[in-house]
Protein backbone atom coordinates (compact mmCIF):
# COMPACT_ATOMS: atom_id res chain seq x y z
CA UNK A 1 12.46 -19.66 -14.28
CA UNK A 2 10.76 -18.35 -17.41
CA UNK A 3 10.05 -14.54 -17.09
CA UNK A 4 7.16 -14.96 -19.84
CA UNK A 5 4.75 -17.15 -17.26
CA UNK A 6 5.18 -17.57 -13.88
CA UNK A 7 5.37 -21.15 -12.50
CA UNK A 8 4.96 -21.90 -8.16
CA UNK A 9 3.57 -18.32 -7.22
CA UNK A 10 0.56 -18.12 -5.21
CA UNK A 11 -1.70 -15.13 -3.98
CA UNK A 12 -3.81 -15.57 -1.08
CA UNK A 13 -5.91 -12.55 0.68
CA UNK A 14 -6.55 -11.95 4.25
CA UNK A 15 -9.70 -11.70 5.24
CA UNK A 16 -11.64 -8.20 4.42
CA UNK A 17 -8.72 -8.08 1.97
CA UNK A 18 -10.23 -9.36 -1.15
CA UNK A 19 -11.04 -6.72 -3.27
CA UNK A 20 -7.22 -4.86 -2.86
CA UNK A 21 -5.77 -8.50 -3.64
CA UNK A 22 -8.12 -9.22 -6.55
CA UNK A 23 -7.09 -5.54 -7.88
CA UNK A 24 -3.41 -6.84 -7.59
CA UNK A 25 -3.98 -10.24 -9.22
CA UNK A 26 -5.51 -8.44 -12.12
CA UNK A 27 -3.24 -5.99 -12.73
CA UNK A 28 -0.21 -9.11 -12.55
CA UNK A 29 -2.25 -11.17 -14.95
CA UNK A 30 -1.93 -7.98 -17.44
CA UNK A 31 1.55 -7.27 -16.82
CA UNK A 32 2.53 -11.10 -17.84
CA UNK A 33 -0.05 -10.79 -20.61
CA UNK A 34 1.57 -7.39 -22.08
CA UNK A 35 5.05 -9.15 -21.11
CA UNK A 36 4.29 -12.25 -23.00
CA UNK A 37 2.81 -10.23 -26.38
CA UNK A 38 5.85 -8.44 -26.28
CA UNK A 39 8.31 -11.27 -26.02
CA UNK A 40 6.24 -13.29 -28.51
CA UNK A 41 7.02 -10.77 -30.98
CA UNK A 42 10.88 -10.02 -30.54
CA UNK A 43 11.38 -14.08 -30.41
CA UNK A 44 9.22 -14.42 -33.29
CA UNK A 45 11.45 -12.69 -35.60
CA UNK A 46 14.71 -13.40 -33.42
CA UNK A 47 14.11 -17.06 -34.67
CA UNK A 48 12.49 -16.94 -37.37
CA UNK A 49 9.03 -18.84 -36.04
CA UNK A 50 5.31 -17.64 -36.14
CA UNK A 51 3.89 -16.34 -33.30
CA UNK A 52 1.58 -19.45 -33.24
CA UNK A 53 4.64 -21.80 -33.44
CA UNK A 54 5.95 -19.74 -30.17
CA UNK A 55 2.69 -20.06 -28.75
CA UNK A 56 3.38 -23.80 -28.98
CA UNK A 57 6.35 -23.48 -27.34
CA UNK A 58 5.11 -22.08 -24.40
CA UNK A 59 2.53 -24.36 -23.59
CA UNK A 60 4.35 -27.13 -24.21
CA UNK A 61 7.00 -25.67 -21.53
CA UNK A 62 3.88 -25.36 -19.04
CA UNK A 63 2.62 -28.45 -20.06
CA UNK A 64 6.05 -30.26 -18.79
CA UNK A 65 5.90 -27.88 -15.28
CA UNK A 66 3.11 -29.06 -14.82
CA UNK A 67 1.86 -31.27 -11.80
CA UNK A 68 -1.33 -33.20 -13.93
CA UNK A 69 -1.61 -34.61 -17.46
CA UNK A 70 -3.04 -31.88 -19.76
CA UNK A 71 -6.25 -33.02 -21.37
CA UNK A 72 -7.28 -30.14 -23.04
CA UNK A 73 -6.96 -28.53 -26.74
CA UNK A 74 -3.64 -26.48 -27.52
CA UNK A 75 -5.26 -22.91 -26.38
CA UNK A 76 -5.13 -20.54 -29.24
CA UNK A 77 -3.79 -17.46 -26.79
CA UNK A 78 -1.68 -17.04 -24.25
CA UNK A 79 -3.18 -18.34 -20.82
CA UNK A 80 -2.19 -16.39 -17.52
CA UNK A 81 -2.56 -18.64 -14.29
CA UNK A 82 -5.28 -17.40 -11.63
CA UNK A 83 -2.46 -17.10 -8.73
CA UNK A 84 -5.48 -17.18 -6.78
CA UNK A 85 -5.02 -19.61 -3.62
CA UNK A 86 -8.57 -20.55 -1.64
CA UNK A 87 -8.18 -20.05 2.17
CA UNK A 88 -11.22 -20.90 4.63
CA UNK A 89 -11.10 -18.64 7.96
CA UNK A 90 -12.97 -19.58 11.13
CA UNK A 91 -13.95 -17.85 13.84
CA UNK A 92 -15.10 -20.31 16.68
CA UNK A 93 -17.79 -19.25 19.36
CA UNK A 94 -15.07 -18.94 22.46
CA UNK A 95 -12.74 -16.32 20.20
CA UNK A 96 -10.04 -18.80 18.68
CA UNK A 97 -9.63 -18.76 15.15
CA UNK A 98 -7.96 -20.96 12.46
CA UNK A 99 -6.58 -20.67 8.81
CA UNK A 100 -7.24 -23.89 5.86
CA UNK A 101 -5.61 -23.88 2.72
CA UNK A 102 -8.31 -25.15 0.29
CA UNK A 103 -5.86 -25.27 -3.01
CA UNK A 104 -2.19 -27.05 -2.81
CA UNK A 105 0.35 -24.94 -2.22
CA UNK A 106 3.51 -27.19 -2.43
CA UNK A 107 6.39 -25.81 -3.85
CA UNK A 108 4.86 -22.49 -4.35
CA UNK A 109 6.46 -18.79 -3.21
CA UNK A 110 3.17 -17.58 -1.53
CA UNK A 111 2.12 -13.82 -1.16
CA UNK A 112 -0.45 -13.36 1.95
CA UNK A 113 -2.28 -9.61 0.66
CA UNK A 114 -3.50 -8.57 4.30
CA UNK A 115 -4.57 -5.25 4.82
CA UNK A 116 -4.38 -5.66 8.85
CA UNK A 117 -6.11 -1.71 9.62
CA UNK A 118 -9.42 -3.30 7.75
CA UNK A 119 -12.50 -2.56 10.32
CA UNK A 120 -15.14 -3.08 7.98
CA UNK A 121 -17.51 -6.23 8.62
CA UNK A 122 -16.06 -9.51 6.76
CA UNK A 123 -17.64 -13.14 6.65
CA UNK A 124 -15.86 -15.46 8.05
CA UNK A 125 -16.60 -19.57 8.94
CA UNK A 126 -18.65 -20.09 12.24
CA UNK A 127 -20.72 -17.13 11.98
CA UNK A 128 -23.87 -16.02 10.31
CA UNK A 129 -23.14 -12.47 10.24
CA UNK A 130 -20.24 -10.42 9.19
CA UNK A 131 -18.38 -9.52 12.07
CA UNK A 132 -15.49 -6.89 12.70
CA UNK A 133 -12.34 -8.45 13.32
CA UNK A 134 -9.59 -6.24 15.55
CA UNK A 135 -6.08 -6.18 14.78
CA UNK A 136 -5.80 -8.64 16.63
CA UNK A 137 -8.35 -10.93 15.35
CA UNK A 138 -6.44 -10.23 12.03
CA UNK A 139 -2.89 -11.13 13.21
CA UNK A 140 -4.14 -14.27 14.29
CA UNK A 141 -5.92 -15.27 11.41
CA UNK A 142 -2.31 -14.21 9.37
CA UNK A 143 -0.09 -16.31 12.01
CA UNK A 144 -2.40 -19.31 11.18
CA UNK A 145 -2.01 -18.89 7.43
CA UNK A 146 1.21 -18.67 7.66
CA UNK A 147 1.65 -21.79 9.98
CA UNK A 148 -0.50 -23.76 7.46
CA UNK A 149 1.22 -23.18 4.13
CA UNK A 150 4.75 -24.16 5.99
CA UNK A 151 2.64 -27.10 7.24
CA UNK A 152 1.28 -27.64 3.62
CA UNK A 153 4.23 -27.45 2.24
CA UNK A 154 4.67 -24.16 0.74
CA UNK A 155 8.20 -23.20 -0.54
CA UNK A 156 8.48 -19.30 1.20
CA UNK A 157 6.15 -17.26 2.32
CA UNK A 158 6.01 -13.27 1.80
CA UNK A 159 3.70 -10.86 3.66
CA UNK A 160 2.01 -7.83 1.68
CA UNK A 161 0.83 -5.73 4.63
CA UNK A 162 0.01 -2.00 3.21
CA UNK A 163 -0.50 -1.02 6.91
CA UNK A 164 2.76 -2.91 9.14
CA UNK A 165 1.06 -3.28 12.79
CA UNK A 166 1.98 -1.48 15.60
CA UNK A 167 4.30 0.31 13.74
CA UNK A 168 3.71 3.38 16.44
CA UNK A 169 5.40 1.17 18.98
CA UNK A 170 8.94 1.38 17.48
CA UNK A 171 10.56 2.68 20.66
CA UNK A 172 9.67 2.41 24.29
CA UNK A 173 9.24 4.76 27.20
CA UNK A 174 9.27 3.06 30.54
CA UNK A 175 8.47 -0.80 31.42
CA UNK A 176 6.76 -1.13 27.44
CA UNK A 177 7.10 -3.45 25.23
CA UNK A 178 8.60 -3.14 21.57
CA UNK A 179 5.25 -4.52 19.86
CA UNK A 180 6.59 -3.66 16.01
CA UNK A 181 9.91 -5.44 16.83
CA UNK A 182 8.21 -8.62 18.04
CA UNK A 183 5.32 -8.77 15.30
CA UNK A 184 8.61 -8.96 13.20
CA UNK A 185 10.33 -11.81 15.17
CA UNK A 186 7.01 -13.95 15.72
CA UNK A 187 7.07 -13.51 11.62
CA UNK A 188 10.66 -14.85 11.72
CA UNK A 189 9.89 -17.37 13.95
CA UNK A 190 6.94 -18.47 11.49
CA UNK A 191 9.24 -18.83 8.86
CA UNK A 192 8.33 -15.58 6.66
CA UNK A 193 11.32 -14.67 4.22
CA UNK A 194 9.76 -11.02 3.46
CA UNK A 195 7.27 -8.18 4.43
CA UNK A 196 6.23 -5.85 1.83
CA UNK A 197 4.84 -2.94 3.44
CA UNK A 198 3.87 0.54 2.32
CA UNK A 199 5.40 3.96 4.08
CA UNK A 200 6.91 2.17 7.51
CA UNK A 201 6.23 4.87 10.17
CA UNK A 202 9.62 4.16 11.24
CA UNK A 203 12.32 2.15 9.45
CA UNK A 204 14.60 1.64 12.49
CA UNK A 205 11.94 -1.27 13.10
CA UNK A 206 13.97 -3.41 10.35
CA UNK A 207 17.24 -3.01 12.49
CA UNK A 208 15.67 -5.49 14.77
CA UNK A 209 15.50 -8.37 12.27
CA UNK A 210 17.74 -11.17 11.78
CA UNK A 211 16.61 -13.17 8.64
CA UNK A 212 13.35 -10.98 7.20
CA UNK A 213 13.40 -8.90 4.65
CA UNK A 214 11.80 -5.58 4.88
CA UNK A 215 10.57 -3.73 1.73
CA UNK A 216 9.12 -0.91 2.20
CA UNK A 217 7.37 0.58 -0.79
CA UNK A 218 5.89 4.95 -1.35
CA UNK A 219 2.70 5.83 -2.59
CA UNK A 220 4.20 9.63 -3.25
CA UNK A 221 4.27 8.64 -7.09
CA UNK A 222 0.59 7.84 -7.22
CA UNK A 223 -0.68 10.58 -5.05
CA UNK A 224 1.20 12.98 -6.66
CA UNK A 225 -0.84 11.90 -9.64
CA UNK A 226 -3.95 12.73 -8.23
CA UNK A 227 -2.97 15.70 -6.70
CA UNK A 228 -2.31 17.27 -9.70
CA UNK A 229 -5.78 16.49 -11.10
CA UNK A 230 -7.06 19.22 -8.33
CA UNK A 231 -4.08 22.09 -7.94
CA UNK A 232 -1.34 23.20 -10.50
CA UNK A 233 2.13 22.41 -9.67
CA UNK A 234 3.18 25.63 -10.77
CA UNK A 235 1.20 27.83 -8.84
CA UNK A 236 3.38 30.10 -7.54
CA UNK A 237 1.57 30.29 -4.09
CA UNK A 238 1.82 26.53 -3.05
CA UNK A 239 3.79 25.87 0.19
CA UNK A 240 4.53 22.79 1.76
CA UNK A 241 3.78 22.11 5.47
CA UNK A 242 4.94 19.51 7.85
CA UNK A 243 2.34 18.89 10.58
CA UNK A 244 4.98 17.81 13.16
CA UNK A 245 8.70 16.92 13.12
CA UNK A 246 8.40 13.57 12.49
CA UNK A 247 7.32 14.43 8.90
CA UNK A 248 9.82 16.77 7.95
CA UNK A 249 11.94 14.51 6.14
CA UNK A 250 8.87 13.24 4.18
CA UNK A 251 7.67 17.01 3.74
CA UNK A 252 11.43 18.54 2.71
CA UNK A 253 11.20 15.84 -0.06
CA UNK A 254 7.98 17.37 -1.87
CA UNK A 255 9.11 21.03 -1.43
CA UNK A 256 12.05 20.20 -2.94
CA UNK A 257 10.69 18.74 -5.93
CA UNK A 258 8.06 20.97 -6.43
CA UNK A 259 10.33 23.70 -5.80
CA UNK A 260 8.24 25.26 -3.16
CA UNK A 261 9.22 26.65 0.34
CA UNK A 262 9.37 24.48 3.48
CA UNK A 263 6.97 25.58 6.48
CA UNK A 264 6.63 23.74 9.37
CA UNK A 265 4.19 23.34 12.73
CA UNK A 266 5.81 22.40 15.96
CA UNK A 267 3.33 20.92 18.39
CA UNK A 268 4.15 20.73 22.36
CA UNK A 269 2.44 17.60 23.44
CA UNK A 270 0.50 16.14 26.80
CA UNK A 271 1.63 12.72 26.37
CA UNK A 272 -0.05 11.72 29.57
CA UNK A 273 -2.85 12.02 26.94
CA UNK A 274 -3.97 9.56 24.54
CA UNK A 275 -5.85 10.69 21.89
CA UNK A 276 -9.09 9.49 20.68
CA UNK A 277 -10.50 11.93 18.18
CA UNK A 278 -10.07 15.00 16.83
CA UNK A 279 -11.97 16.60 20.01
CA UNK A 280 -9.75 14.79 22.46
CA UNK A 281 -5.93 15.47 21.28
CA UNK A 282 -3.13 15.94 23.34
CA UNK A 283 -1.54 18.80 21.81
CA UNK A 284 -1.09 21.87 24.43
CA UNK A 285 0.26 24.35 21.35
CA UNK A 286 0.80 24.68 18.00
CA UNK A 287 3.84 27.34 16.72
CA UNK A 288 4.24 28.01 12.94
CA UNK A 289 7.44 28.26 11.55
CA UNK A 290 7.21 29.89 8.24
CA UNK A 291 4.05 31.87 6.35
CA UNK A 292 0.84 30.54 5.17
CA UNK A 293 -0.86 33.99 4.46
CA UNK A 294 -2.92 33.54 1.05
CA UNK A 295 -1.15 30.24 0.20
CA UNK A 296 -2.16 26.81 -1.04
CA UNK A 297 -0.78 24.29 1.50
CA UNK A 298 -0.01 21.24 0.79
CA UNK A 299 0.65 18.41 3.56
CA UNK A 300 2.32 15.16 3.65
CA UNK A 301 2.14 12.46 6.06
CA UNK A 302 3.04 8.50 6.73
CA UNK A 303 -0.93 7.68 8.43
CA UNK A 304 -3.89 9.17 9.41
CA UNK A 305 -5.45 7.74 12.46
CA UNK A 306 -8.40 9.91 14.80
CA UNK A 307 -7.07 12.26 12.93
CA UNK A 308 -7.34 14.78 15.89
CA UNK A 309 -3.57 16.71 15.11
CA UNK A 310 -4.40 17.04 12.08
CA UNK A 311 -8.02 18.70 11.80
CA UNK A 312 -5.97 21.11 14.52
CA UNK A 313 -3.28 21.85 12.59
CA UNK A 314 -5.56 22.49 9.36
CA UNK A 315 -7.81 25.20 11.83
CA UNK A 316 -4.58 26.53 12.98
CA UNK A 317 -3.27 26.92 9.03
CA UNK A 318 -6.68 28.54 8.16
CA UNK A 319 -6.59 30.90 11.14
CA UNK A 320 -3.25 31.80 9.90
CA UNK A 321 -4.59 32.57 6.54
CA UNK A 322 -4.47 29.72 4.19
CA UNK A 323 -6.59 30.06 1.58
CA UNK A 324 -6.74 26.52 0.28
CA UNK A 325 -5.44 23.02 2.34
CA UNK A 326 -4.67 19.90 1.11
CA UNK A 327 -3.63 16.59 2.66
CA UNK A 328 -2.07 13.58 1.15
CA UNK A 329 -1.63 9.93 3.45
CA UNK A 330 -0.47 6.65 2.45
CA UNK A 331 -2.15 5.20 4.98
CA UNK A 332 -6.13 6.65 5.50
CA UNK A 333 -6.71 4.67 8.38
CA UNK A 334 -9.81 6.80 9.95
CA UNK A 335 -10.25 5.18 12.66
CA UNK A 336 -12.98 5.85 15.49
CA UNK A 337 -15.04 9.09 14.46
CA UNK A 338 -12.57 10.55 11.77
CA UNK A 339 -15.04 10.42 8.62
CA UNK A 340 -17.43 12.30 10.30
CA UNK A 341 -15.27 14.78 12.15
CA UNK A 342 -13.99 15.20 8.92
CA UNK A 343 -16.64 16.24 7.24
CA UNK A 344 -17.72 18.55 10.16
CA UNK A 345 -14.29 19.89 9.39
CA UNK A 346 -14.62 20.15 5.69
CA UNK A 347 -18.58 22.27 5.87
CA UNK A 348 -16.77 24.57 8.37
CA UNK A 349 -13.75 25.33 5.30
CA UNK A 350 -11.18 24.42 7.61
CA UNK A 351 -9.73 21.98 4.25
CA UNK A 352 -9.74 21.24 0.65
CA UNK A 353 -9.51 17.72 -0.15
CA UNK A 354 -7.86 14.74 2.03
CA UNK A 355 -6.08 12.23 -0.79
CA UNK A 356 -5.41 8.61 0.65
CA UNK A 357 -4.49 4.96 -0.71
CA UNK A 358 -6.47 2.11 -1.15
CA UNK A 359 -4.11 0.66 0.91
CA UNK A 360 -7.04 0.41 3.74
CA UNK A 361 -10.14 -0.77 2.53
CA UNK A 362 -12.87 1.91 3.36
CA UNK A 363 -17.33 1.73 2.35
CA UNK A 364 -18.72 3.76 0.81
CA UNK A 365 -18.92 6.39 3.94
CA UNK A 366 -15.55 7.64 3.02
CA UNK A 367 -15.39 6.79 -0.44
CA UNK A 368 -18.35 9.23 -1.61
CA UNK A 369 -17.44 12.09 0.29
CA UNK A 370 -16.58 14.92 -2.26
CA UNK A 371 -13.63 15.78 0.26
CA UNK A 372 -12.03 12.77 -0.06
CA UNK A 373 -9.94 11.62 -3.58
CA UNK A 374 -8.35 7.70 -3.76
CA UNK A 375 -4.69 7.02 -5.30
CA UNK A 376 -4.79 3.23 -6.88
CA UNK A 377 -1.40 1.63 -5.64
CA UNK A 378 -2.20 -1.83 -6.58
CA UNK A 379 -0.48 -1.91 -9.38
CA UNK A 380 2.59 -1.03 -7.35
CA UNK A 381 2.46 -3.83 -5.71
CA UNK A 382 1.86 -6.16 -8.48
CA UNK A 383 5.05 -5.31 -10.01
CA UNK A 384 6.65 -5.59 -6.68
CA UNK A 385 5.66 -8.99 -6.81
CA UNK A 386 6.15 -10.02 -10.20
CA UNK A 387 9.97 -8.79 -9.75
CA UNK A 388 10.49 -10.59 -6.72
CA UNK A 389 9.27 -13.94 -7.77
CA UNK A 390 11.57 -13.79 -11.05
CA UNK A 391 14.62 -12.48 -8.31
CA UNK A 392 14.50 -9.05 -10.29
CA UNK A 393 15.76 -5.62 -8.35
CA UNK A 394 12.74 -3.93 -7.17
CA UNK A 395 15.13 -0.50 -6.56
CA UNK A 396 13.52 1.05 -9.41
CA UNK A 397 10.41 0.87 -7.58
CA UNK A 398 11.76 1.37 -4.37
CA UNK A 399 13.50 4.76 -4.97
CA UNK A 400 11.45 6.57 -7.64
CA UNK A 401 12.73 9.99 -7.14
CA UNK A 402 14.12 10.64 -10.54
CA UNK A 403 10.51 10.16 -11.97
CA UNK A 404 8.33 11.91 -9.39
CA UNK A 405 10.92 14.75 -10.75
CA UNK A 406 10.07 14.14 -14.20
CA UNK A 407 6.79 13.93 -13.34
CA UNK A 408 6.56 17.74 -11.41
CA UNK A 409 9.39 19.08 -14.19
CA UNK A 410 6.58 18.08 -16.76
CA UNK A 411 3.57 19.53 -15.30
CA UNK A 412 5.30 22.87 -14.40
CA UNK A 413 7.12 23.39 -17.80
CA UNK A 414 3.50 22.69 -19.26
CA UNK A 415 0.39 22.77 -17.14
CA UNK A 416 -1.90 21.30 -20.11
CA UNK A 417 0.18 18.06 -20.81
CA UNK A 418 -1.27 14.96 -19.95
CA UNK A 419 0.51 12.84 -17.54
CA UNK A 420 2.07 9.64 -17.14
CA UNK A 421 0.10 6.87 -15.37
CA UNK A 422 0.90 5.16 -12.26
CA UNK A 423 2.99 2.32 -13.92
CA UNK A 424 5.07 5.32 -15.70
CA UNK A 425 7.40 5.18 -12.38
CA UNK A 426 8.76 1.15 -13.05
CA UNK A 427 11.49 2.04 -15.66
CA UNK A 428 11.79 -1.44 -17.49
CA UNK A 429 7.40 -1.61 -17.72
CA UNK A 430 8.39 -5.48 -16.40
């Protein structure tokens, strides 16, 4: 397979997903483009040939992958595919719903872009209106994609779910059921080969598969990125906080590499209690293990949902005397009332700024609130892709440790520097 253009991939976007997918398409047509320029050049004087001769070459390559007769003029630059593949949804009048590949997909490795949390109103076939589709309305729409481009004769198919569904229900209590285990299977079942997902809440969920791959990519690259455009990694008062247990592991990692000390909340829960909002939690107490007094705190977590533990454990930090709070989620899912107990939260001073992912789509309500600051991880997953469909190693991407530490090393040795952009974490630049 020629790494200069890429031949049989397809991108096709869930729907409500169009704008994260068409962010990701761009940002792989550039990387091919900037790939291409650069190989161009080294082969150029490797062999001795213009770069218009190697131009030549290259089309003529596509021109014999092709599946049609070319009948148009030699172009006169390099030509990046589309990737784009059309899909019409439908949403019938009793509730069923159906998938149709518009384009041909045979032979091609297919990437379904599905951002599964999306709530906001998308068009779909059979109504006049946008409507808001559940989770559920989305799963189905993604189990009849899938279905139709094995039907259609698709080659594999790969899921790029930012938000992995039901990933809460990794473990049961009682008579439950295991819902992130059997999302996994029914994908298994479908024929999937991969899910590319962004900060599993749990990875023991990938113990339960047989054939799928799980990759499971971190936004703490890009978010560190824009958390240093609003706080100075070596301010001496910063402390990092986990909000519960489950996120000390993810917590321990940022103190350690910002060299900052480890605090941490424990929080007895009523689980008889499901919360709704951040009015209606089920935490009985919150106990503070470590000191807050005067300090920036900084707090990392996997999702943000009602967001009801949270906006407590950010009054409970203030009452204890933090004088500035920060929050940084992959996922922003805001669900229910969040944005606007929020921003009840953020005119009382209870927090600073909230930093989240595009991995959810979110309007303008959340978007143009001056508490809330977006990381760009598209790009992340373009090269993802890109390294997959040329069978590259994606552990560079997976693991970037070494750079988020060259990253904070940076910043702290010299406050002033300008740093790195988001693609600075893939080593090789694809």
């Amino acid at each position: 397979m020629s790494i200069i253009k890429p031949h049989k991939l397809g991108i096709i976007s869930g729907p409500g997903s169009e704008y994260f997918s068409g962010k990701v398409v761009k940002h792989l047509r550039r990387l091919y483009l900037e790939r291409y320029n650069k190989l161009s050049s080294a082969m150029a004087k490797r062999h001795g040939m213009s770069e218009e001769e190697i131009l030549k070459t290259v089309t003529l390559l596509d021109d014999l992958n092709a599946k049609r007769i070319p009948r148009t003029k030699l172009p006169t630059s390099f030509q990046c595919p589309d990737f784009s593949i059309r899909v019409k949804y439908t949403k019938f009048a009793n509730g069923e719903e159906k998938a149709e590949i518009l384009d041909a997909v045979r032979g091609l490795r297919v990437f379904i872009i599905y951002d599964l949390s999306n709530n906001e109103p998308v068009r779909v076939a059979g109504s006049d209106e946008p409507v808001r589709l559940s989770i559920n309305d989305h799963l189905m729409f993604l189990f009849t994609t899938i279905n139709a481009i094995t039907l259609a004769g698709g080659d594999s198919v790969t899921l790029v779910l930012p938000t992995y569904p039901y990933s809460r229900q990794h473990k049961k209590s009682g008579r439950e059921a295991l819902t992130a285990a059997m999302f996994g299977r029914i994908c298994e079942m479908l024929g999937v080969d991969r899910i590319i997902t962004l900060d599993i809440h749990n990875r023991e969920i990938e113990n339960t598969f047989t054939t799928l791959h799980l990759e499971n990519l971190h936004a703490s690259y890009q978010t560190l990125i824009a958390l240093h455009k609003i706080i100075d990694f070596s301010d001496p008062d910063l402390v990092v906080v986990a909000p519960d247990t489950g996120a000390i592991s993810r917590n321990k990692f940022y103190a350690q590499a910002l060299h900052r000390p480890l605090a941490m909340l424990y929080k007895e829960r009523d689980y008889s209690v499901v919360s709704k909002s951040a009015k209606n939690s089920n935490i009985r107490s919150i106990n503070l293990l470590g000191d807050v007094k005067g300090k920036t705190v900084l707090i990392a977590d996997d999702m943000l949902a009602t967001g009801g533990t949270m906006v407590l454990a950010m009054r409970e930090l203030t009452s204890l005397g933090a004088k500035k709070i920060i929050c940084m989620v992959s996922l922003p899912l805001f669900n229910g009332s969040a944005v606007e107990d929020f921003d009840a939260a953020y005119k009382e001073g209870i927090f600073h700024r909230i930093i989240g992912t595009n991995a959810v789509f979110h309007g303008r309500d959340l978007l143009d609130k001056e508490w809330y600051i977006q990381a760009d991880i598209s790009e992340l997953f373009a090269r993802v892709i890109s390294r997959l469909h040329h069978g590259r190693s994606i552990s560079p991407l997976l693991d970037n440790r070494k750079f988020i530490q060259v990253l904070i090393d940076t910043s702290q040795a010299n406050p002033q520097a300008p740093l790195p952009g988001a693609d600075a974490s893939d080593p090789d630049r694809d």
